[in-house]
N, C-alpha and C. Protein backbone atom coordinates (compact mmCIF):
# COMPACT_ATOMS: atom_id res chain seq x y z
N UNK A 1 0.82 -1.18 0.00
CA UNK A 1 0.00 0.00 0.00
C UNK A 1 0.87 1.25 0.00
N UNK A 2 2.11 1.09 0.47
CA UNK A 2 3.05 2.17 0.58
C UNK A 2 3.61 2.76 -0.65
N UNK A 3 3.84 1.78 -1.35
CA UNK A 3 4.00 1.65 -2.65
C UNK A 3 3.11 2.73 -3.80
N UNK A 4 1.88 1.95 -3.53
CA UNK A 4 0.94 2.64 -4.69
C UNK A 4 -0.42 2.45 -4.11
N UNK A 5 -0.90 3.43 -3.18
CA UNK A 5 -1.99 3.30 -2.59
C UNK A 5 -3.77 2.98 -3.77
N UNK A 6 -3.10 3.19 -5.16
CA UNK A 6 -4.37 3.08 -6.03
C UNK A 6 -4.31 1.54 -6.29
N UNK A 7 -3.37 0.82 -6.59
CA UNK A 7 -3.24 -0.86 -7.20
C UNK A 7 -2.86 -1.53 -5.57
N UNK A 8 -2.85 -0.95 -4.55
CA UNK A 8 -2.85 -1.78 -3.29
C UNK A 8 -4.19 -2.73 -2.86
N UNK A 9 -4.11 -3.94 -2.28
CA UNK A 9 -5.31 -5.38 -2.55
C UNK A 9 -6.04 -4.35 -1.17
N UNK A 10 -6.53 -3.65 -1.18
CA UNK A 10 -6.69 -3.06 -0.04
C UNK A 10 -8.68 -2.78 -0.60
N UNK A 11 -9.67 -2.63 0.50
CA UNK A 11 -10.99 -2.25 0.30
C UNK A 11 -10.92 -0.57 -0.17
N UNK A 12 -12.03 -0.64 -1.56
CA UNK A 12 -12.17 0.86 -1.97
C UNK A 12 -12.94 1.91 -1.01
N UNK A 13 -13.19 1.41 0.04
CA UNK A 13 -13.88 2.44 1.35
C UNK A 13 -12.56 3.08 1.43
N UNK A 14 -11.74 2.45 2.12
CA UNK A 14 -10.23 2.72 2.64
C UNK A 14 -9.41 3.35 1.38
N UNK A 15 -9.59 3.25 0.21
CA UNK A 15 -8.43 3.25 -1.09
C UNK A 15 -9.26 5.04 -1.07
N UNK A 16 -10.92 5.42 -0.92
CA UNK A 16 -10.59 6.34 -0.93
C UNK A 16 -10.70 7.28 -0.51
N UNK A 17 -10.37 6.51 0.88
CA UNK A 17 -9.67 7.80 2.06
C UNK A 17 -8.77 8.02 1.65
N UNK A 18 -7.82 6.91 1.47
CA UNK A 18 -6.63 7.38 1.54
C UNK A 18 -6.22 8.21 -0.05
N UNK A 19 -6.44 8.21 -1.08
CA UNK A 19 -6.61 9.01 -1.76
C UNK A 19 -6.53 10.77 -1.84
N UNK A 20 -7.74 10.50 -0.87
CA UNK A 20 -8.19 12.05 -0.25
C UNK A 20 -7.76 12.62 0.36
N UNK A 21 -6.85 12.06 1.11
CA UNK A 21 -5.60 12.06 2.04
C UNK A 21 -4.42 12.85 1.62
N UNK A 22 -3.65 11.48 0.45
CA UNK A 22 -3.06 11.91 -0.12
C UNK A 22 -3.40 13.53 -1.06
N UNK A 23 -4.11 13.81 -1.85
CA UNK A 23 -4.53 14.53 -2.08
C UNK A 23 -4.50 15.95 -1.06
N UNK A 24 -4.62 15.96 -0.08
CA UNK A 24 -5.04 16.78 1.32
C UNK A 24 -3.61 17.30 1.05
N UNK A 25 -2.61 16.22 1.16
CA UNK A 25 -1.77 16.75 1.75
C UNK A 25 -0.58 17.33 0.90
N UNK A 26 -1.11 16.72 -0.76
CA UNK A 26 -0.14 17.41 -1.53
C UNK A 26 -0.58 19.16 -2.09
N UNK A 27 -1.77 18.83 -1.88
CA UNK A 27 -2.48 20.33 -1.93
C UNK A 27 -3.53 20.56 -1.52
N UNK A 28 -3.62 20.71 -0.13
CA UNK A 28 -4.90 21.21 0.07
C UNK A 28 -6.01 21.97 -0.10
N UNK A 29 -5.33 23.46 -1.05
CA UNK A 29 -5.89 23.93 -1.81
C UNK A 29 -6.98 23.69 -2.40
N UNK A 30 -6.83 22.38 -3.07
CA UNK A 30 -7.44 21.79 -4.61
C UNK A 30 -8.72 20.99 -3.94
N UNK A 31 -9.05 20.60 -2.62
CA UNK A 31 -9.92 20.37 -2.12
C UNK A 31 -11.23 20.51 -2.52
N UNK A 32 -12.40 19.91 -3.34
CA UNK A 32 -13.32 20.67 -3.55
C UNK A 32 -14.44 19.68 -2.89
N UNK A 33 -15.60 19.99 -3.42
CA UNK A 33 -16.08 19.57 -2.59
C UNK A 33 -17.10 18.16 -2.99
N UNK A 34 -16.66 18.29 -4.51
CA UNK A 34 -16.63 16.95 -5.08
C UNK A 34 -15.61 15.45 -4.41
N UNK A 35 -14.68 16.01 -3.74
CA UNK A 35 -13.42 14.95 -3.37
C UNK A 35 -14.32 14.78 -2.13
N UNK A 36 -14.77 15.55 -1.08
CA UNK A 36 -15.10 15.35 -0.08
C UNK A 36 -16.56 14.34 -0.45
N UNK A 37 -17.31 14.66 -1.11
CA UNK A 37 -18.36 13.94 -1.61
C UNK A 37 -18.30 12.45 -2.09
N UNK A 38 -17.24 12.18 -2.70
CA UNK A 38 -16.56 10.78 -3.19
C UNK A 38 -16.21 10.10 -1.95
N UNK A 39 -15.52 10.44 -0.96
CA UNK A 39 -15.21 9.56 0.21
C UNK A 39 -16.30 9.22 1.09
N UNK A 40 -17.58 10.43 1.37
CA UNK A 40 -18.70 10.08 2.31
C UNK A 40 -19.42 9.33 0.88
N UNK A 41 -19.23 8.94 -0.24
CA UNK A 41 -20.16 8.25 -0.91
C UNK A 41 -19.49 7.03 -0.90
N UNK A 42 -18.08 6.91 -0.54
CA UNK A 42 -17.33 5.50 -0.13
C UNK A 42 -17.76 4.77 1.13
N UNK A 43 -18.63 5.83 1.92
CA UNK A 43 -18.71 5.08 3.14
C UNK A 43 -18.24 5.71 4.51
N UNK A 44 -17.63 7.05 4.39
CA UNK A 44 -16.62 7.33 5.48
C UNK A 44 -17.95 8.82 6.03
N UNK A 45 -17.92 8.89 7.31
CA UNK A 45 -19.01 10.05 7.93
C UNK A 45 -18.52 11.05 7.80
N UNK A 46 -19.29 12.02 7.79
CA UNK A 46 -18.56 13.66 8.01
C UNK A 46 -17.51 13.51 9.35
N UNK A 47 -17.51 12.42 10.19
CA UNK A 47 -16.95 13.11 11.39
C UNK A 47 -15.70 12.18 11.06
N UNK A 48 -16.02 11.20 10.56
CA UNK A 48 -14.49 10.13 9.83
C UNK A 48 -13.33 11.13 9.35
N UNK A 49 -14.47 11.75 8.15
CA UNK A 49 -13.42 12.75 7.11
C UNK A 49 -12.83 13.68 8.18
N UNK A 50 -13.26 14.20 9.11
CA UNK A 50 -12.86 15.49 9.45
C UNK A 50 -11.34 14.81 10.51
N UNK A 51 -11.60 13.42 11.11
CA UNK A 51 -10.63 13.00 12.08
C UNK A 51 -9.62 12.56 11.06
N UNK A 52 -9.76 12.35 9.43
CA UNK A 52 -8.52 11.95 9.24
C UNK A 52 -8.03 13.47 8.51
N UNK A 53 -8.76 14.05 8.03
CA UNK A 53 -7.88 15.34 7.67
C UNK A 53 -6.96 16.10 9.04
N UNK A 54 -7.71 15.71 10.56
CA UNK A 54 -7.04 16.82 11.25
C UNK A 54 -5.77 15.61 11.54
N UNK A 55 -5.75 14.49 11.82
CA UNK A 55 -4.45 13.73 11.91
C UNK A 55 -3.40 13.88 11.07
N UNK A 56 -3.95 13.40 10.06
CA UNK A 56 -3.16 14.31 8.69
C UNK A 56 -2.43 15.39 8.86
N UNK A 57 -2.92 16.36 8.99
CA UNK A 57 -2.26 18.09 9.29
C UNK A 57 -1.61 17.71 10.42
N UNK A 58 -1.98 17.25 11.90
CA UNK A 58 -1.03 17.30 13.07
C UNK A 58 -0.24 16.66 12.15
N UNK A 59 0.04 15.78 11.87
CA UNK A 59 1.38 15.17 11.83
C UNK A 59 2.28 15.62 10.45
N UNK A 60 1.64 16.20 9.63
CA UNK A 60 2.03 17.08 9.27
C UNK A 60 2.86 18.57 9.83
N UNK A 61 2.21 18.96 10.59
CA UNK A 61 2.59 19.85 11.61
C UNK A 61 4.02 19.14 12.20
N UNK A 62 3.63 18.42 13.29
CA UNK A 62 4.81 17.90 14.03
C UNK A 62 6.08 17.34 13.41
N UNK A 63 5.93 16.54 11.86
CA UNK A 63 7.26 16.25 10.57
C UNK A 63 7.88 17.74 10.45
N UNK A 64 7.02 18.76 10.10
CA UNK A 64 7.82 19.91 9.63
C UNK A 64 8.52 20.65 11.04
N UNK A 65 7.69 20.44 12.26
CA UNK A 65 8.12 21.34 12.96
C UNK A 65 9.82 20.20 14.02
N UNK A 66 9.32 19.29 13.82
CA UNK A 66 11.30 18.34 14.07
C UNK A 66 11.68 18.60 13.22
N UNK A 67 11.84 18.31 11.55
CA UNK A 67 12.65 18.64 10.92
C UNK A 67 13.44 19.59 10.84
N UNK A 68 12.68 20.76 11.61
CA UNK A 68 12.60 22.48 10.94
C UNK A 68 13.41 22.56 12.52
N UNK A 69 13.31 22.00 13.37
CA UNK A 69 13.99 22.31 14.81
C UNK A 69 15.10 21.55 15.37
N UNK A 70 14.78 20.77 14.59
CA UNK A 70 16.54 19.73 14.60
C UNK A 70 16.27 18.86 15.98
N UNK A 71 15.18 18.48 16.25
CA UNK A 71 14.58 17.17 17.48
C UNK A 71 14.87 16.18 17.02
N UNK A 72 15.39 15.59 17.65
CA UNK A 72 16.37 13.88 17.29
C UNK A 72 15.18 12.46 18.14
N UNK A 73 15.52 11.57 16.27
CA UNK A 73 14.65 10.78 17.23
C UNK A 73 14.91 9.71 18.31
N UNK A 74 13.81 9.11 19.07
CA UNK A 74 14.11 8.37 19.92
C UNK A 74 15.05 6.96 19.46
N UNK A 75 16.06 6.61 20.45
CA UNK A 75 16.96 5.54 20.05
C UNK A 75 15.64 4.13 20.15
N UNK A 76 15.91 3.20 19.84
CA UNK A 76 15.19 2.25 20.18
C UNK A 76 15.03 1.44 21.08
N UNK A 77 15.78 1.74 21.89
CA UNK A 77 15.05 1.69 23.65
C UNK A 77 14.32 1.97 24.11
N UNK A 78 14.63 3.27 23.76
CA UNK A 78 13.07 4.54 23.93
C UNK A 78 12.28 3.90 23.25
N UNK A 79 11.86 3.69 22.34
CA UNK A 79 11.11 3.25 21.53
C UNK A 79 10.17 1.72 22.75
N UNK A 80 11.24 1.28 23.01
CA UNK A 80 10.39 -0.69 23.79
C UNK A 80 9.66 -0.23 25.21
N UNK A 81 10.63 0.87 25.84
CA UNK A 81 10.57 1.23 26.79
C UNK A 81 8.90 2.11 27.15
N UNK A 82 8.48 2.83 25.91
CA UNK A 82 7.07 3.31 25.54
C UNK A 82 6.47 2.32 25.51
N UNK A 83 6.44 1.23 24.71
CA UNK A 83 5.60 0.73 24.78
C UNK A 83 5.46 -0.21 25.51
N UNK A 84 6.61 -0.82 26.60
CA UNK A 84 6.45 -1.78 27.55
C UNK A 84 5.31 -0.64 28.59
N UNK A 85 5.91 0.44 28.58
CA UNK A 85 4.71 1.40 29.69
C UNK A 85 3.23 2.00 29.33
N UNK A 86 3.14 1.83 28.06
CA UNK A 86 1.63 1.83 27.29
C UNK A 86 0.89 0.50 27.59
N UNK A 87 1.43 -0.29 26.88
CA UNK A 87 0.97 -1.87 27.28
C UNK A 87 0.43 -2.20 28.80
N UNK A 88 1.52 -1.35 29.63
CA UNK A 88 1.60 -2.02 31.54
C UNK A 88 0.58 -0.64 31.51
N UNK A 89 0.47 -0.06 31.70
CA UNK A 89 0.60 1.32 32.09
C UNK A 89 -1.40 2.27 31.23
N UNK A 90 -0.75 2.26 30.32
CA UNK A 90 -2.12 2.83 29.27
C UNK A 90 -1.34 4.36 28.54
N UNK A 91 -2.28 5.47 28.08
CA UNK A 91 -1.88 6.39 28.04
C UNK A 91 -2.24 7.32 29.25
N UNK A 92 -3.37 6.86 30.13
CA UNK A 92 -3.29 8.15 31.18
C UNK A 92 -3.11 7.84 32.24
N UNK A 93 -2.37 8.42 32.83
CA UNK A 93 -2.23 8.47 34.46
C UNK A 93 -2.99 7.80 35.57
N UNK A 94 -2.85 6.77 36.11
CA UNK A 94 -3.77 6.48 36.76
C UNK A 94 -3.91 7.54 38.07
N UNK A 95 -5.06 7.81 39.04
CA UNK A 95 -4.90 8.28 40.15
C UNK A 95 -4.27 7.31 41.13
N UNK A 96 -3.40 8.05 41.69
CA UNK A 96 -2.49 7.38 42.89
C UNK A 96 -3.37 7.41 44.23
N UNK A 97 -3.40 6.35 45.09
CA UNK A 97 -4.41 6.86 46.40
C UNK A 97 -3.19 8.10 47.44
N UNK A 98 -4.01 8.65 48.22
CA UNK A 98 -3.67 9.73 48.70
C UNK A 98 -2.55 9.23 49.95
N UNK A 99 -1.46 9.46 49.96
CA UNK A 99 -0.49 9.09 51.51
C UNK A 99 -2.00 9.06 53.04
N UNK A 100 -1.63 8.09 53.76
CA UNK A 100 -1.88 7.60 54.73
C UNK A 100 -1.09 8.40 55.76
């Protein structure tokens, strides 16, 4: 799919998000509202489209803004070490009980 997201064995719900995606992100500009119409006629909700365009842009955002700031990435320790504490752990904080 990385390859060539149009000839990927992949479902045309998904082929065209990601499309639209792609599209999004080489010009968002060009957006009309025919493209948006093709993906909710693939199957995907107004609130689908809107969560993958804003993921899209964050991470968009966050590629340009390491690149652009010279943030180094994590070694791959870091890397096991996340996710041994996601896995054990979750993403939020549990509450701690209060000292005795």
């Amino acid at each position: 799919m990385l390859a060539n997201v149009d000839t990927a064995p992949i479902p045309e719900k998904d082929r065209a998000l990601y499309s639209f995606i792609r599209k999004t992100v080489a010009d968002s500009l060009s957006i009309t509202q025919g493209d948006v119409d093709r993906v909710r006629a693939a199957g995907w909700s107004e609130s689908a489209i809107y969560d993958a365009i804003t993921v899209c842009a964050l991470f968009q955002f966050y590629n340009t803004w390491i690149d652009a700031s010279g943030v180094q990435d994590l070694p791959a320790i870091g890397y096991e070490m996340s996710g041994h504490r996601l896995a054990t752990e979750g993403y939020a904080e549990t509450e701690k009980p209060a000292p005795k």
